[in-house]
Protein backbone atom coordinates (compact mmCIF):
# COMPACT_ATOMS: atom_id res chain seq x y z
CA UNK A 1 -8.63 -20.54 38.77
CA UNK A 2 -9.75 -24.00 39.32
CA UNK A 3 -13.05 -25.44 39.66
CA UNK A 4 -13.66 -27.67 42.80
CA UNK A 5 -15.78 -30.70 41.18
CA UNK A 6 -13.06 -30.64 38.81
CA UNK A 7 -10.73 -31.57 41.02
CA UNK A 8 -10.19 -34.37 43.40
CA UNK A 9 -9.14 -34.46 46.93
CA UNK A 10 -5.77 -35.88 46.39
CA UNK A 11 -5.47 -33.12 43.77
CA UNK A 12 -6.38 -30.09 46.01
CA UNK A 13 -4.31 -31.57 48.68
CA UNK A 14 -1.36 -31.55 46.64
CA UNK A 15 -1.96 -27.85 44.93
CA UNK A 16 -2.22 -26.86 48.71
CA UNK A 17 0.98 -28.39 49.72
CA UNK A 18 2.52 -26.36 46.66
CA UNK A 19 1.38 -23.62 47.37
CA UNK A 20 -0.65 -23.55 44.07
CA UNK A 21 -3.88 -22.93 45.83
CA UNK A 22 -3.68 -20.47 48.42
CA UNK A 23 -7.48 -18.93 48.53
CA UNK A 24 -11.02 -20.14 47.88
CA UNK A 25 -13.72 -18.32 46.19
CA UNK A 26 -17.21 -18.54 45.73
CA UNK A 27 -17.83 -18.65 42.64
CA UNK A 28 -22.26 -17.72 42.58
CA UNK A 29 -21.60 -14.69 45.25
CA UNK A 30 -18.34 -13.79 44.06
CA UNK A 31 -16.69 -13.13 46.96
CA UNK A 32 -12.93 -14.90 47.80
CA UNK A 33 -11.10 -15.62 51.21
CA UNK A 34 -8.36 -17.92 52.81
CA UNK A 35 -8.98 -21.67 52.72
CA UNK A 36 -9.37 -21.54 56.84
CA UNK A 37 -12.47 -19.33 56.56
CA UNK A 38 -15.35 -21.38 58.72
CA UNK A 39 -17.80 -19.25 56.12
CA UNK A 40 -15.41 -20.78 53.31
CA UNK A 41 -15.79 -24.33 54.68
CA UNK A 42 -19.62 -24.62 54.45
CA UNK A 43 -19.59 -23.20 50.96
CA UNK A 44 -21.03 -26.59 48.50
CA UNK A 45 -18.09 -27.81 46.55
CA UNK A 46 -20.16 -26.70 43.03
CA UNK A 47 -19.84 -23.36 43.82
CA UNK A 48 -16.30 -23.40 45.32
CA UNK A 49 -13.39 -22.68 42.98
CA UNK A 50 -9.17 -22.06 44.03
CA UNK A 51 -6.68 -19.61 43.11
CA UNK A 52 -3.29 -19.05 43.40
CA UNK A 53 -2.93 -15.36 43.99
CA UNK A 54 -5.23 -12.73 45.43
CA UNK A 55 -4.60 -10.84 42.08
CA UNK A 56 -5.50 -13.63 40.41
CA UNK A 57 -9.05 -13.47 42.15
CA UNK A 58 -9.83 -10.03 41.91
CA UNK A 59 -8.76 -9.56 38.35
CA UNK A 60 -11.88 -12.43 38.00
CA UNK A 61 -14.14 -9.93 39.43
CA UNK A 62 -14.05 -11.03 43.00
CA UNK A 63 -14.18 -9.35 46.19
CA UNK A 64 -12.66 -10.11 49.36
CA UNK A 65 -14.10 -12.10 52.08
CA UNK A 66 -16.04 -9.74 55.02
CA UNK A 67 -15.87 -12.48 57.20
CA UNK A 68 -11.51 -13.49 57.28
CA UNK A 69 -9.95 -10.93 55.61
CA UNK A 70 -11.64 -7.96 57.41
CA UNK A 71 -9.12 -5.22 56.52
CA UNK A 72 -9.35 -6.15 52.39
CA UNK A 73 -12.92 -5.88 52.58
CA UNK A 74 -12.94 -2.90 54.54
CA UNK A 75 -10.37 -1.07 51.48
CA UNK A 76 -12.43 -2.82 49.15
CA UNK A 77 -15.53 -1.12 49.85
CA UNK A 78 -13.74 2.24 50.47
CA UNK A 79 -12.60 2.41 47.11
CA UNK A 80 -15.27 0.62 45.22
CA UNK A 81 -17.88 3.96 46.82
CA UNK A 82 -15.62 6.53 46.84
CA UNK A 83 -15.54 6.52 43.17
């Protein structure tokens, strides 16, 4: 995981374009999605923070986006009240 302010743009540009960033989380609400998300895009860069692997985010406790990854949520809160 990787914290936006600690990044630059040149830096997040590049992890992009190797495919070393491939979602975006918010890091206060705890939620994750893809890095096209228009909810994703007005998140403030001190709360955003990257990872490489959907695995990667929920093994850091986060949930998947409601908003651009509708059918992850939607077996995310299946399983999280079914138990």
């Amino acid at each position: 995981m990787w914290y936006h302010q600690q990044l630059t743009k040149r830096a997040v540009a590049t992890k992009i374009r190797r495919q070393q960033i491939v979602l975006a989380g918010n890091r206060t609400l705890k939620i994750y999605g893809t890095l096209t998300c228009c909810s994703g895009k007005r998140m403030q860069p001190a709360s955003r923070v990257f990872f490489h692997s959907e695995a990667e985010a929920l093994e850091m406790g986060y949930r998947p986006c409601g908003h651009c990854m509708v059918e992850k949520y939607r077996e995310w809160i299946y399983s999280t009240h079914r138990k």
